[in-house]
Protein backbone atom coordinates (compact mmCIF):
# COMPACT_ATOMS: atom_id res chain seq x y z
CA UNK A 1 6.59 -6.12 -27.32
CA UNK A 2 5.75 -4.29 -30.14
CA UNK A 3 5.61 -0.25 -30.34
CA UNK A 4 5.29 1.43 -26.77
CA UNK A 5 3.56 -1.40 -25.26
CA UNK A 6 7.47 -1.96 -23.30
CA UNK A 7 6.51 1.61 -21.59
CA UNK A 8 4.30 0.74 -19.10
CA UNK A 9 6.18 -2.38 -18.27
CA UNK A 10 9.50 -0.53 -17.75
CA UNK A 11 7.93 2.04 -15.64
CA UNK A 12 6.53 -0.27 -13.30
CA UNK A 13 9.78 -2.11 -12.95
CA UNK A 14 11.51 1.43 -12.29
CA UNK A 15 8.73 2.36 -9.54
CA UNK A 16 9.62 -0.82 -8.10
CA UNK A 17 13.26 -0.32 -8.21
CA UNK A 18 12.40 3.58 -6.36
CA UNK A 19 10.61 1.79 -3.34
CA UNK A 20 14.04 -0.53 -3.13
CA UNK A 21 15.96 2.50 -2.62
CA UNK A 22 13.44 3.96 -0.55
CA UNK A 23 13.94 1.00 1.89
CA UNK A 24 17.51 1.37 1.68
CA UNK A 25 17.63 5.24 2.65
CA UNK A 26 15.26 5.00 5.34
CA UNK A 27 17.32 2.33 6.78
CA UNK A 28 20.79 4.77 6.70
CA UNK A 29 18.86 7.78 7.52
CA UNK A 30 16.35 7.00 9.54
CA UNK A 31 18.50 5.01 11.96
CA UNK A 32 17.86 7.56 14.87
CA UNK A 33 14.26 7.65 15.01
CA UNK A 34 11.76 10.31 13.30
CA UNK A 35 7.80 10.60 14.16
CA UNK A 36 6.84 8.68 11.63
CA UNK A 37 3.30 10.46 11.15
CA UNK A 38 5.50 13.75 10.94
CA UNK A 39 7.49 11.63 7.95
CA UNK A 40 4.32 11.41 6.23
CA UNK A 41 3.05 14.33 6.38
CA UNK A 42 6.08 15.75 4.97
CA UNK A 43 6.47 13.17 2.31
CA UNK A 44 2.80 13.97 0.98
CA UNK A 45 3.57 18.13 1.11
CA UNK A 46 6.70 17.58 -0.96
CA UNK A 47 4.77 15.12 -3.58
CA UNK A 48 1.45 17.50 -4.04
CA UNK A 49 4.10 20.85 -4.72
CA UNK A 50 5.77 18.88 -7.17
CA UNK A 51 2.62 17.49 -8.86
CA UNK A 52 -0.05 19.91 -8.09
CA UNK A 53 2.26 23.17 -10.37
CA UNK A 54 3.54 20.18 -12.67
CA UNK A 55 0.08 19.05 -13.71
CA UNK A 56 -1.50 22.66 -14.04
CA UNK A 57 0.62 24.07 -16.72
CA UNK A 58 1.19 20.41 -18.55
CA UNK A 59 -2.35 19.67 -18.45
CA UNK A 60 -4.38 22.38 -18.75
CA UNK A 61 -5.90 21.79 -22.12
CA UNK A 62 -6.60 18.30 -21.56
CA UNK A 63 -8.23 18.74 -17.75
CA UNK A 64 -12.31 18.07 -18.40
CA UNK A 65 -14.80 20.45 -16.16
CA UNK A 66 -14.90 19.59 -13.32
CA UNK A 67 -17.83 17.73 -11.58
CA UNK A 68 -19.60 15.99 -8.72
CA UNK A 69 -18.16 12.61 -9.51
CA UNK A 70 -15.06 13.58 -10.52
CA UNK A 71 -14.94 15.44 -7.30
CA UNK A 72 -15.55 12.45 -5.02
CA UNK A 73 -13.68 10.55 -6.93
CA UNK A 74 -10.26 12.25 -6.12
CA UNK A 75 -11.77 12.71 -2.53
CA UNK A 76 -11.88 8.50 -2.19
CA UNK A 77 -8.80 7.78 -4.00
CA UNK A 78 -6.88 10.34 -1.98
CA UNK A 79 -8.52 8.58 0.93
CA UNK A 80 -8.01 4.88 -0.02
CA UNK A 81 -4.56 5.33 -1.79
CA UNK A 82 -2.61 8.37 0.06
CA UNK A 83 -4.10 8.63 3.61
CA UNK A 84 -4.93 5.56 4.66
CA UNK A 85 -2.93 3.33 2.45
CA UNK A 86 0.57 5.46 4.38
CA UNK A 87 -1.36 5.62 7.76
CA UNK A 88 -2.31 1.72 8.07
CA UNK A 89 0.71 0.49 7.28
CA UNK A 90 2.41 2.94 10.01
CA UNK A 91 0.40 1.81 12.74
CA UNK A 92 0.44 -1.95 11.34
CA UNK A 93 3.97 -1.79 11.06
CA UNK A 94 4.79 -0.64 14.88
CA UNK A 95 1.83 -2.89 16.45
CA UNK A 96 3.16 -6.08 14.47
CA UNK A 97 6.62 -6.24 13.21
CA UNK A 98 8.70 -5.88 9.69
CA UNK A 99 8.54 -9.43 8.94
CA UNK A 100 4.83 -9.55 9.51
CA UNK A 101 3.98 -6.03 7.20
CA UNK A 102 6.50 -7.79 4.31
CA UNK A 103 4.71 -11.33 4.78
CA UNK A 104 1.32 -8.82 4.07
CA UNK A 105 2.60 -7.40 0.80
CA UNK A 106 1.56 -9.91 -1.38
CA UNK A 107 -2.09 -9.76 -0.62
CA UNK A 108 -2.22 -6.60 -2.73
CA UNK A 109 -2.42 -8.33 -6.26
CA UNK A 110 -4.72 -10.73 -4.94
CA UNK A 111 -7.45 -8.17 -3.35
CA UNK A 112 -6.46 -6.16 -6.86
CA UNK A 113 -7.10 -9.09 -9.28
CA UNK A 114 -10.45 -9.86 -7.14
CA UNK A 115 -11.78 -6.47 -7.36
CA UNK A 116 -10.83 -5.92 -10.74
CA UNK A 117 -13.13 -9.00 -11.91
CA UNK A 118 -15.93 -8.02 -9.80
CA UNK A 119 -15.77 -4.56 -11.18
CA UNK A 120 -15.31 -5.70 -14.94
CA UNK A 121 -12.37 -3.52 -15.47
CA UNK A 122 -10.44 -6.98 -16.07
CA UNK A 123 -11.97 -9.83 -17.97
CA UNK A 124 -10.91 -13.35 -17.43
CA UNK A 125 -12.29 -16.25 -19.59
CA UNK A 126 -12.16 -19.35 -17.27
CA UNK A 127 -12.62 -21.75 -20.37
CA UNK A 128 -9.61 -20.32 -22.35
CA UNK A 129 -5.81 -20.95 -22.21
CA UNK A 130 -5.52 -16.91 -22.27
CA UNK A 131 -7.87 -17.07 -18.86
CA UNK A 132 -6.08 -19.42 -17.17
CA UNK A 133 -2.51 -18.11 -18.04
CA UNK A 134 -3.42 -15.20 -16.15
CA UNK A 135 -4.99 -16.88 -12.87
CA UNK A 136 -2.11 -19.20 -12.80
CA UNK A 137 0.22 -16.17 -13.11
CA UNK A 138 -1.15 -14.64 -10.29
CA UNK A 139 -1.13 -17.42 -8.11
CA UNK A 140 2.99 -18.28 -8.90
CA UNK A 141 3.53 -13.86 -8.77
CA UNK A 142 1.92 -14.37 -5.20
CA UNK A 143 3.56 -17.65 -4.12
CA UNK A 144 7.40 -16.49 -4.78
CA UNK A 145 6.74 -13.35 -2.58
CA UNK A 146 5.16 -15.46 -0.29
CA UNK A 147 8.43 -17.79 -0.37
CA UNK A 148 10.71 -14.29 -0.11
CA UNK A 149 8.40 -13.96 2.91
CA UNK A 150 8.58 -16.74 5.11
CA UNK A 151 11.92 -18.79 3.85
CA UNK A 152 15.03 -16.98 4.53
CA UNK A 153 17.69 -19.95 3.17
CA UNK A 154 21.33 -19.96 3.10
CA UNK A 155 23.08 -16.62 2.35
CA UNK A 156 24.77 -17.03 -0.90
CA UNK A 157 26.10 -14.30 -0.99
CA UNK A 158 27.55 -12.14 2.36
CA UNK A 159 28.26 -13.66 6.10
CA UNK A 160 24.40 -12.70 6.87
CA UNK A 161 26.01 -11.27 10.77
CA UNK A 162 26.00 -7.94 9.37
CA UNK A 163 22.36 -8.14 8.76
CA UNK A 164 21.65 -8.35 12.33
CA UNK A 165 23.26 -5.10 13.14
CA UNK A 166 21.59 -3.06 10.27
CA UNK A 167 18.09 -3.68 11.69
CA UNK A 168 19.09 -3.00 15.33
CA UNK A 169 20.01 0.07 14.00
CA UNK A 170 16.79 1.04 11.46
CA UNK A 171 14.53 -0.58 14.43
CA UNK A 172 15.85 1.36 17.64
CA UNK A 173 14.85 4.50 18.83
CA UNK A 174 11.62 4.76 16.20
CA UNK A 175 9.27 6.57 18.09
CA UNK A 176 5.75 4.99 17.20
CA UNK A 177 3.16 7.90 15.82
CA UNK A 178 0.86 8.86 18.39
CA UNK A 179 -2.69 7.34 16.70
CA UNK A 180 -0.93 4.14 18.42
CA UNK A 181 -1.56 5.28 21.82
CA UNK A 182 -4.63 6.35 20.95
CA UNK A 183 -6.35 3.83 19.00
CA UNK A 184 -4.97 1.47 21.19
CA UNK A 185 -6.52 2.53 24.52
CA UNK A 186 -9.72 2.02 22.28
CA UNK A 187 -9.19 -0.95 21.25
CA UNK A 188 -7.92 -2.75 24.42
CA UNK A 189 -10.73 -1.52 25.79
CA UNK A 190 -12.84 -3.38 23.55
CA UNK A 191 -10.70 -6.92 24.41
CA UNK A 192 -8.78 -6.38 21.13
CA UNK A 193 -5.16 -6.72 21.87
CA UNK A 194 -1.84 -4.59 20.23
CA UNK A 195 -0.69 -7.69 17.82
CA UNK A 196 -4.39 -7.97 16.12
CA UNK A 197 -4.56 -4.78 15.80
CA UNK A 198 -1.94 -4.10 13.70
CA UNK A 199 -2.59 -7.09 11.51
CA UNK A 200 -6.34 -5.27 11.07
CA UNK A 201 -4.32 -2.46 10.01
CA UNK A 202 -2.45 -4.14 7.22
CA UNK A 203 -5.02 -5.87 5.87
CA UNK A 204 -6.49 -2.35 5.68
CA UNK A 205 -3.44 -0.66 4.28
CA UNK A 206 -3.05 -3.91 1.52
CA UNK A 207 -6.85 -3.16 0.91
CA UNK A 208 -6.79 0.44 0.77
CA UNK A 209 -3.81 0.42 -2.10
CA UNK A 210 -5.98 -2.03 -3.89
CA UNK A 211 -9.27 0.22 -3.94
CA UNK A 212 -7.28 2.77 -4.93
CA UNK A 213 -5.85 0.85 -8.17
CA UNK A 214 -8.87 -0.61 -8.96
CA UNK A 215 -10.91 2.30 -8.35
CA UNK A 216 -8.69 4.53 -10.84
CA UNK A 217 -8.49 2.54 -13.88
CA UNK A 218 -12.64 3.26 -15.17
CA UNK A 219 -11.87 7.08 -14.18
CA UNK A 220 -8.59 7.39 -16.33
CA UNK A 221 -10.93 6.20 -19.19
CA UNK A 222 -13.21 9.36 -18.75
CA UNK A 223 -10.49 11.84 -17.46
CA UNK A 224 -7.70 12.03 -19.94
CA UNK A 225 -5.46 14.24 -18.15
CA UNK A 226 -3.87 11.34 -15.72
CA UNK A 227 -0.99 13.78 -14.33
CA UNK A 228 -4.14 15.56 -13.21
CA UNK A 229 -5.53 12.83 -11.24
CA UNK A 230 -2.21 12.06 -9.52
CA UNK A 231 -2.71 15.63 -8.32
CA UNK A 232 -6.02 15.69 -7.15
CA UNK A 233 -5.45 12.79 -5.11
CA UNK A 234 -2.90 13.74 -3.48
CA UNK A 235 -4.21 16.86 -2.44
CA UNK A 236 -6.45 15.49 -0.87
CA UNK A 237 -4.80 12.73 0.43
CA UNK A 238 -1.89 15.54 1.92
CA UNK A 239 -5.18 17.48 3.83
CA UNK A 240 -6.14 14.34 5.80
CA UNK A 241 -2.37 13.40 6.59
CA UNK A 242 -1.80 17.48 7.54
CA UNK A 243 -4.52 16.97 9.79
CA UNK A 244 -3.75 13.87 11.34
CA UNK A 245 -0.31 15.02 11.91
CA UNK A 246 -1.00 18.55 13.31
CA UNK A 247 -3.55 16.72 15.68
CA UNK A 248 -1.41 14.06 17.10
CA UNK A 249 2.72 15.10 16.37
CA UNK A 250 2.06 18.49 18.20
CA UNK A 251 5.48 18.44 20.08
CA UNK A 252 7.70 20.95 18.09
CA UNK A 253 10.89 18.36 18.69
CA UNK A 254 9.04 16.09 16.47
CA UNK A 255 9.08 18.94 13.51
CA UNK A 256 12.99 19.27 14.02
CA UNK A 257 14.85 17.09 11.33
CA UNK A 258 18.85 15.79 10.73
CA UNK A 259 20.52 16.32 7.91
CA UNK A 260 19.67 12.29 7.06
CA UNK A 261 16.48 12.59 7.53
CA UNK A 262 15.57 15.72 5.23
CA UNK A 263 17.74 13.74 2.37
CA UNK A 264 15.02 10.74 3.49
CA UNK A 265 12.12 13.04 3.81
CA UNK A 266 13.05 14.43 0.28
CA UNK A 267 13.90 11.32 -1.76
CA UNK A 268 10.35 10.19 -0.51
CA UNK A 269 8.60 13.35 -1.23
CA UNK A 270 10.15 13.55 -4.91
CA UNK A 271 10.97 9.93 -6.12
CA UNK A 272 8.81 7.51 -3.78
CA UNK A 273 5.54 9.71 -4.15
CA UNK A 274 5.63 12.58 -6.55
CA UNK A 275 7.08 10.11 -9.19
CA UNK A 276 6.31 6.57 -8.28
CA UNK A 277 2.74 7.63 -8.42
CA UNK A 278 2.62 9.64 -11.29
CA UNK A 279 3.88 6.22 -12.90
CA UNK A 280 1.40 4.31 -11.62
CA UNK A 281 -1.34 6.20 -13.02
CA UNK A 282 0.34 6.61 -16.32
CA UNK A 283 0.67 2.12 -16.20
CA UNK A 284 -2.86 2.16 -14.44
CA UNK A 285 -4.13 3.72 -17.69
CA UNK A 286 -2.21 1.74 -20.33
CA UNK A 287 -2.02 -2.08 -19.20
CA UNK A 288 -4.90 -2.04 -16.44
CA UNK A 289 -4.92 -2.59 -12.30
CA UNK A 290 -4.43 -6.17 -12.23
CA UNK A 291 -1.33 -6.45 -13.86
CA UNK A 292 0.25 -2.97 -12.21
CA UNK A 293 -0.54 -4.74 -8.51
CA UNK A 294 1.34 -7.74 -9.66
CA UNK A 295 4.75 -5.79 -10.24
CA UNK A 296 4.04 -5.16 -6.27
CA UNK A 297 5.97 -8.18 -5.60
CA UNK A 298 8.74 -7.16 -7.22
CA UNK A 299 9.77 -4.54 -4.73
CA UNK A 300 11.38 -7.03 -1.75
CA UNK A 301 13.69 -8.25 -4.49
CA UNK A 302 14.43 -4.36 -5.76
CA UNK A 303 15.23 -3.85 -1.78
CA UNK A 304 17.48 -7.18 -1.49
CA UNK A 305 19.75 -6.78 -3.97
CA UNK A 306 20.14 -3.01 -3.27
CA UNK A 307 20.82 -3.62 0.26
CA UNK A 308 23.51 -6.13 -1.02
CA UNK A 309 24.71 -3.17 -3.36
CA UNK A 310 24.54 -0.27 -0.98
CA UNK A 311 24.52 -1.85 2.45
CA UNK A 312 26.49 -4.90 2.25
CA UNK A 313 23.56 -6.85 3.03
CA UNK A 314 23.62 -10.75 2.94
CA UNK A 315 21.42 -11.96 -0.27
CA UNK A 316 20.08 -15.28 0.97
CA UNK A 317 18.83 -17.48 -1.22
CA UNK A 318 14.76 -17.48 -0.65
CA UNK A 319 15.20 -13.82 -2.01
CA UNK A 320 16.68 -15.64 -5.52
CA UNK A 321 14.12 -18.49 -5.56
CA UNK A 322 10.72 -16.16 -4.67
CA UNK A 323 12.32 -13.27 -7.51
CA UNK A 324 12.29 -15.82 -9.92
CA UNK A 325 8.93 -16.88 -8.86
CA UNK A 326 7.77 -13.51 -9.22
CA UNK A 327 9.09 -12.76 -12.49
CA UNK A 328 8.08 -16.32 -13.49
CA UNK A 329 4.75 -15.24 -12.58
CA UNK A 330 4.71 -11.69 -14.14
CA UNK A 331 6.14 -13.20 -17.83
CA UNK A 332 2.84 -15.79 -17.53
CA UNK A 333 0.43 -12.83 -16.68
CA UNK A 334 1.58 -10.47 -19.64
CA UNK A 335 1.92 -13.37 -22.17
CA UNK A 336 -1.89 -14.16 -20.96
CA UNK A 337 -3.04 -10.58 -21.83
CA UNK A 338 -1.08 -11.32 -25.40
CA UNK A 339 -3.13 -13.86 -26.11
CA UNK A 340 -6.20 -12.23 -25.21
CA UNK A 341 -5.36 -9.19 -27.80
CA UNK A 342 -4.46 -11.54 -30.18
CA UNK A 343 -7.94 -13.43 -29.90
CA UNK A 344 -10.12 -9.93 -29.81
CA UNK A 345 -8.04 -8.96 -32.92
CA UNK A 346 -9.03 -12.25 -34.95
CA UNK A 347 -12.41 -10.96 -37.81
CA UNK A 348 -15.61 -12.99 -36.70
CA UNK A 349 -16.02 -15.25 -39.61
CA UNK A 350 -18.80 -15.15 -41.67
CA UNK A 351 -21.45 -17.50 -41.93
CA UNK A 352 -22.27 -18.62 -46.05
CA UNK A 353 -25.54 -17.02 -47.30
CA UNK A 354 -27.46 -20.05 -48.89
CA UNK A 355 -31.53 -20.06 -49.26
CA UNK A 356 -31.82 -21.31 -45.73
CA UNK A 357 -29.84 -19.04 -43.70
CA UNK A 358 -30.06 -16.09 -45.78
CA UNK A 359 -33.79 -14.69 -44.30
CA UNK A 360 -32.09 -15.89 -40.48
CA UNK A 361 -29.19 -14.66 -40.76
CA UNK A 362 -30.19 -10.94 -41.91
CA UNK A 363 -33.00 -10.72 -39.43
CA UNK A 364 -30.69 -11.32 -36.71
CA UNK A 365 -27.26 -9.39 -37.49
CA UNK A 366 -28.78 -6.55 -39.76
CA UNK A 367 -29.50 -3.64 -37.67
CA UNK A 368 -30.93 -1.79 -40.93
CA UNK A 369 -33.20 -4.51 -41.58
CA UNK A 370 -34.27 -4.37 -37.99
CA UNK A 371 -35.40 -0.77 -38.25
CA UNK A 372 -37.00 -1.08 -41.81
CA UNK A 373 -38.95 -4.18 -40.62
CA UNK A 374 -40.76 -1.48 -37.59
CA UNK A 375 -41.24 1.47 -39.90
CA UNK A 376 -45.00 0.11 -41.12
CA UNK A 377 -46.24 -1.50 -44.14
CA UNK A 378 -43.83 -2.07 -46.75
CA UNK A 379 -43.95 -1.16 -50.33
CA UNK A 380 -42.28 -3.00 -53.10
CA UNK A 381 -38.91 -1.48 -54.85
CA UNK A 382 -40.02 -2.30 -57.75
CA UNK A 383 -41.92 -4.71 -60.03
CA UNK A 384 -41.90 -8.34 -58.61
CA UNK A 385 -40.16 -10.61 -61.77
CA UNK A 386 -42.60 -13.85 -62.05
CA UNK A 387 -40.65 -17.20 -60.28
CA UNK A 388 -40.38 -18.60 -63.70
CA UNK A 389 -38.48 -15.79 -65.51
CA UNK A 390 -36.50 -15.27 -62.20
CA UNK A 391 -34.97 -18.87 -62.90
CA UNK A 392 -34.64 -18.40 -66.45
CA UNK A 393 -31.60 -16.05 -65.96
CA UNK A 394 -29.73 -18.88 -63.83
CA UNK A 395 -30.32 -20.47 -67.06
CA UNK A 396 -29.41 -18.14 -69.78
């Protein structure tokens, strides 16, 4: 890639490569249970006093006035992308199971890539090789974390016993948030039961963090100051979750943290929010939403092979077959978008004037002509040369 294009590309891989250690922290740390809705609201209090002071003084010369749409738009994308992105999965999470909310995951390119076409902030030429490069890319980016998903495989490397105890131990005693109990005696009320519940919330949650990338790409192009954005969203975003939290975690034992747990609390504050997202807004703005929901994917393998680093963790070999899927399918995407820079970049040719295209051809590309030809009645240049002496200079 030439120039800075690598930037975006890298950064998504390293936001990636944060969630992977995110996974692996929460599963030391958070092995003795934490509110979870407290962990959130925590999380987002950390991330908006890093960005909120951050963006301010970096930012303040290239922040626009403010106004009613920019307004509502940080309302909805701290709604879509912070609140209820982080909330959905939660309850989707403890009503269905791991497995289920990882099998989920890869839904999140797809509802991005649909969105983004819809909302023509990504263009995709069915009848070109460009078009299709990127389609198919999707659909192999999809199908190896859809493999990572649902085909465990041999363990190639590891005994794959110690597995079993490591999620006994980041499953028990994890107290589910208390909009379960409550949006649950709702629901069963209404004939809905626990299990379809929770998969409503993920398909929310993969939904939600779709909007939210979709939604932020056309507003990055009229609000330069993208630091500023990450902000604004999450303020908002931290307000609902605040909220929520003070609402329904109002036992004070839920408040009270281990040692573990603030390291957890912190690294997700800091890295997982305050920097993943400021990352994703900076890629959001340079390479577009399709392509930064398609590095989604990558994050199971980030998680597997630092679990093998920092756990011990068995690496079994679906992991290796869907990664390579994945990055299969990320190399056809971005090679897609190559080709469609390369074709935008290639000078329309120009057609020949000759006597019987020349009066066609400037009536229809000509803009000047266009406006001359309305301004009334016409008056010659200059004096009209008879036909005859007008071919006598082809001659002379």
């Amino acid at each position: 890639m030439a120039g800075d294009a690598w930037k975006p590309h890298a950064a998504l891989v390293l936001v990636q490569l944060n969630y992977g250690g995110y996974h692996v922290i929460t599963k030391l740390a958070l092995s003795v249970g934490i509110n979870q809705l407290v962990f959130c609201v925590l999380r987002d209090v950390i991330a908006l006093s890093i960005l909120g002071p951050l963006a301010y003084f970096t930012e303040k010369r290239q922040r626009p006035p403010m106004s009613a749409y920019y307004l509502f738009s940080f309302f909805f994308l701290g709604l879509t992308g912070i609140f209820a992105n982080q909330l959905l999965f939660t309850l989707g999470l403890n009503l269905t199971s791991p497995f289920f909310a990882a099998a989920m995951q890869p839904a999140i390119p797809v509802f991005t890539f649909v969105l983004a076409v819809l909302l023509r902030t990504e263009t995709v030429h069915w009848g070109r090789i460009d078009g299709k490069a990127k389609v198919a890319g999707v659909i192999v980016c999809v199908t190896g974390a859809i493999f990572m998903a649902f085909y465990k495989g041999p363990a190639l490397l590891g005994d794959g016993f110690s597995d079993l105890h490591l999620q006994g131990v980041a499953i028990a005693g994890k107290p589910a948030p208390e909009p379960v109990g409550w949006l649950a005696g709702v629901l069963i009320d209404l004939g809905i039961d626990l299990w379809h519940i929770g998969v409503l919330c993920l398909i929310g949650n993969c939904l939600c963090l779709a909007l939210y990338i979709v939604y932020q790409a056309p507003l990055l192009a009229s609000y330069p100051a993208s630091l500023s954005v990450t902000a604004y969203s999450y303020a908002f975003g931290a307000c609902f979750m605040s909220m929520t939290g003070f609402f329904f975690a109002n036992d004070s034992a839920d408040w009270s943290l281990t040692w573990g747990e603030t390291f957890a609390v912190f690294y997700a504050g800091i890295v997982a929010s305050a920097v993943n997202y400021g990352l994703l807004t900076y890629s959001n703005k340079m390479v577009g939403p399709s392509l930064v929901a398609l590095y989604i994917p990558l994050q199971p393998v980030a998680s597997s092979f630092l679990s093998r680093i920092f756990l011990g963790s068995s690496l079994y070999l679906g992991s290796v077959v869907g990664g390579a899927l994945i990055v299969a399918g990320l190399y056809i995407v971005i090679w897609g978008r190559q080709e469609s820079e390369k074709y935008l970049s290639i000078p329309h040719r120009r057609l020949p004037i000759t006597h019987s295209t020349r009066d066609a051809s400037l009536t229809i590309s000509d803009p000047l002509l266009k406006v001359l030809n309305h301004r009334g009645p016409s008056t010659p240049a200059g004096p009209t040369l008879p036909m005859s002496r007008s071919w006598q200079f082809a001659d002379e």
